[in-house]
C-alpha atoms as a PDB file:
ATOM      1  CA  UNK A   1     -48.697 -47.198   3.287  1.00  0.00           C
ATOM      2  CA  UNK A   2     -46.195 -48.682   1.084  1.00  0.00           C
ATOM      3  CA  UNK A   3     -44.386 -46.863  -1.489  1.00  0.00           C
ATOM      4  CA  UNK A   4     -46.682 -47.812  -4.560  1.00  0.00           C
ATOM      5  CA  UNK A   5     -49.659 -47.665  -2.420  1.00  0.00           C
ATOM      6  CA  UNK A   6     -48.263 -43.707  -1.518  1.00  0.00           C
ATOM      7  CA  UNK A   7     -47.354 -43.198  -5.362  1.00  0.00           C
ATOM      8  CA  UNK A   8     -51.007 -44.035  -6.275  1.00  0.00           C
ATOM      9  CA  UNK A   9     -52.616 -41.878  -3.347  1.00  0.00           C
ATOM     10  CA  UNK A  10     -50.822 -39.029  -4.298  1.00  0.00           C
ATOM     11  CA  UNK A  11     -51.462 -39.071  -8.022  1.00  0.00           C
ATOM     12  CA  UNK A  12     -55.497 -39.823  -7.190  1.00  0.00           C
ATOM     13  CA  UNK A  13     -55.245 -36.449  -5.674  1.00  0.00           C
ATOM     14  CA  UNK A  14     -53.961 -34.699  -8.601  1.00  0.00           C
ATOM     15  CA  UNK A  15     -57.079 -35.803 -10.473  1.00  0.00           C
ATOM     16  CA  UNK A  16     -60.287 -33.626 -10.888  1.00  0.00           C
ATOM     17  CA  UNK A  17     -62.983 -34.312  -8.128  1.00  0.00           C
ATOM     18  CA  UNK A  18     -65.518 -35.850 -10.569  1.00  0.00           C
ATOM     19  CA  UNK A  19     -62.593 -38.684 -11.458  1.00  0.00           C
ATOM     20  CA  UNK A  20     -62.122 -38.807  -7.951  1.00  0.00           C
ATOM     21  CA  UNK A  21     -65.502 -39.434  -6.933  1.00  0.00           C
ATOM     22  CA  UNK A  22     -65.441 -42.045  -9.524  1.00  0.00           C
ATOM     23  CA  UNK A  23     -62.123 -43.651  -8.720  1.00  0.00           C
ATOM     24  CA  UNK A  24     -63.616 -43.891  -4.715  1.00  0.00           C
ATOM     25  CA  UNK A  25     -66.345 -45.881  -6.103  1.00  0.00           C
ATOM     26  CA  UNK A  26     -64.488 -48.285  -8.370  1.00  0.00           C
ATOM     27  CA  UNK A  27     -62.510 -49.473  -5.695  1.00  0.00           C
ATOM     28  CA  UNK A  28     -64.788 -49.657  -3.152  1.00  0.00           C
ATOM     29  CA  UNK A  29     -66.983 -51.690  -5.183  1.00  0.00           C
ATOM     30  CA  UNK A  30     -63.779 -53.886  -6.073  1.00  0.00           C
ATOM     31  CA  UNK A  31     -63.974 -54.988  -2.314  1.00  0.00           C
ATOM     32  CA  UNK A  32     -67.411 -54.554  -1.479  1.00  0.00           C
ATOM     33  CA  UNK A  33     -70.219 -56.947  -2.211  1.00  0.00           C
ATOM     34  CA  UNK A  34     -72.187 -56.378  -5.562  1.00  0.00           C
ATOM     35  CA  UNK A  35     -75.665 -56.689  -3.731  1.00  0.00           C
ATOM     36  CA  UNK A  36     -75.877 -52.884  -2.748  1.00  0.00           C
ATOM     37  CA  UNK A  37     -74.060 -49.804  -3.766  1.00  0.00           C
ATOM     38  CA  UNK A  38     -71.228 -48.273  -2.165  1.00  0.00           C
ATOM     39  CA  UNK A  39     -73.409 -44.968  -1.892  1.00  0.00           C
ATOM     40  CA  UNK A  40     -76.774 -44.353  -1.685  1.00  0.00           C
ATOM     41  CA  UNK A  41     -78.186 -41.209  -3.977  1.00  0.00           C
ATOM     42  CA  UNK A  42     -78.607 -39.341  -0.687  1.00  0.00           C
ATOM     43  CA  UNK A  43     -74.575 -39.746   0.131  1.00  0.00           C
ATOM     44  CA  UNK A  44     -73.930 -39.036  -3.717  1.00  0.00           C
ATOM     45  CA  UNK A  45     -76.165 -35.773  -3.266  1.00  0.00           C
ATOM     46  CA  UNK A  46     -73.689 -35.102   0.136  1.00  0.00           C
ATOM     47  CA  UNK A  47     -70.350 -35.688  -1.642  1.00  0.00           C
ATOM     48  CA  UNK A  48     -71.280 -33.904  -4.748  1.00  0.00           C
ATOM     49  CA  UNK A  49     -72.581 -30.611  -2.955  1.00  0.00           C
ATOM     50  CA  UNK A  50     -69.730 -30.772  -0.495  1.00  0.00           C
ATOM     51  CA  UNK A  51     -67.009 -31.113  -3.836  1.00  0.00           C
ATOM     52  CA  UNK A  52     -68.438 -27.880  -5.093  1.00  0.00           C
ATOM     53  CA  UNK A  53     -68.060 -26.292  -1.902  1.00  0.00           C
ATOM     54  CA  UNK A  54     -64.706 -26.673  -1.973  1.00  0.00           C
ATOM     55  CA  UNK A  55     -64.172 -25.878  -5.753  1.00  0.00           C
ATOM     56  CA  UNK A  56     -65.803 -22.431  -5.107  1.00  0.00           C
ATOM     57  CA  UNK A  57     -63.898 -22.000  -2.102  1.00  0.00           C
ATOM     58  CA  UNK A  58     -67.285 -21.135   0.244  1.00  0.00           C
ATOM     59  CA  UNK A  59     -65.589 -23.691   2.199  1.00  0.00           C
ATOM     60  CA  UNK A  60     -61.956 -24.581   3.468  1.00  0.00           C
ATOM     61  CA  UNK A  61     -60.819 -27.877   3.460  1.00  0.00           C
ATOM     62  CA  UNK A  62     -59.301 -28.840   7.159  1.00  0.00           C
ATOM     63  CA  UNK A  63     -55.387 -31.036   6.570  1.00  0.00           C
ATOM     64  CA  UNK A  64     -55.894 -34.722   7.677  1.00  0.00           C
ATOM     65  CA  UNK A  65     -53.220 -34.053   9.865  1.00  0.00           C
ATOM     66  CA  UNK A  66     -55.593 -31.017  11.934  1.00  0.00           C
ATOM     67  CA  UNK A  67     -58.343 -33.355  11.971  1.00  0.00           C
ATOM     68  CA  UNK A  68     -56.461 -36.073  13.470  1.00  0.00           C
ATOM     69  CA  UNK A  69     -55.098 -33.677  16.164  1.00  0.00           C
ATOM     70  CA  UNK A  70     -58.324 -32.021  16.983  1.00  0.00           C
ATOM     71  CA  UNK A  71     -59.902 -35.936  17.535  1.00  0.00           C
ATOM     72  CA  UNK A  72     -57.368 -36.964  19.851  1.00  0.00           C
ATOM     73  CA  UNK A  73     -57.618 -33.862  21.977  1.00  0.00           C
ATOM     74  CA  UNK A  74     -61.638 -34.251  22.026  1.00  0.00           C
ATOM     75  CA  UNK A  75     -60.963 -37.724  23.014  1.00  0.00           C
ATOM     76  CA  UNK A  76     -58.304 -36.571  25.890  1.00  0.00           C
ATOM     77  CA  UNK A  77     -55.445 -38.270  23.807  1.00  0.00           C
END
């Protein structure tokens, strides 16, 4: 990532899930056609449920950095 793009990421991340979820959508719908949505209301249901998860703390969020790892050693990498 460049700088800016960096800069941007990590101030999206400081922002409350809700303007999060709605930030996601903007931009994918800035690249995506306009013929169909980004997110059907069975994702939305997914990705809402699975944000309060993790703002209750019932769940623990895994680093990118863990996930990456664990993928390459399930794919022998």
């Amino acid at each position: 990532m460049s700088l800016t793009t960096e800069q941007v990421f990590t101030a999206a991340l400081g922002l409350p899930d809700a303007v999060r979820l709605e930030l996601i959508e903007a931009l994918i719908n800035s690249v995506e056609p306009t013929d169909r949505p980004p997110f059907d209301e069975s994702w939305r249901e997914v990705i809402q449920r699975r944000s309060a998860e993790l703002a209750s703390g019932s769940v623990t969020a895994v680093p990118w950095a863990e996930v990456k790892r664990r993928a390459r050693e399930t794919a022998g990498g």
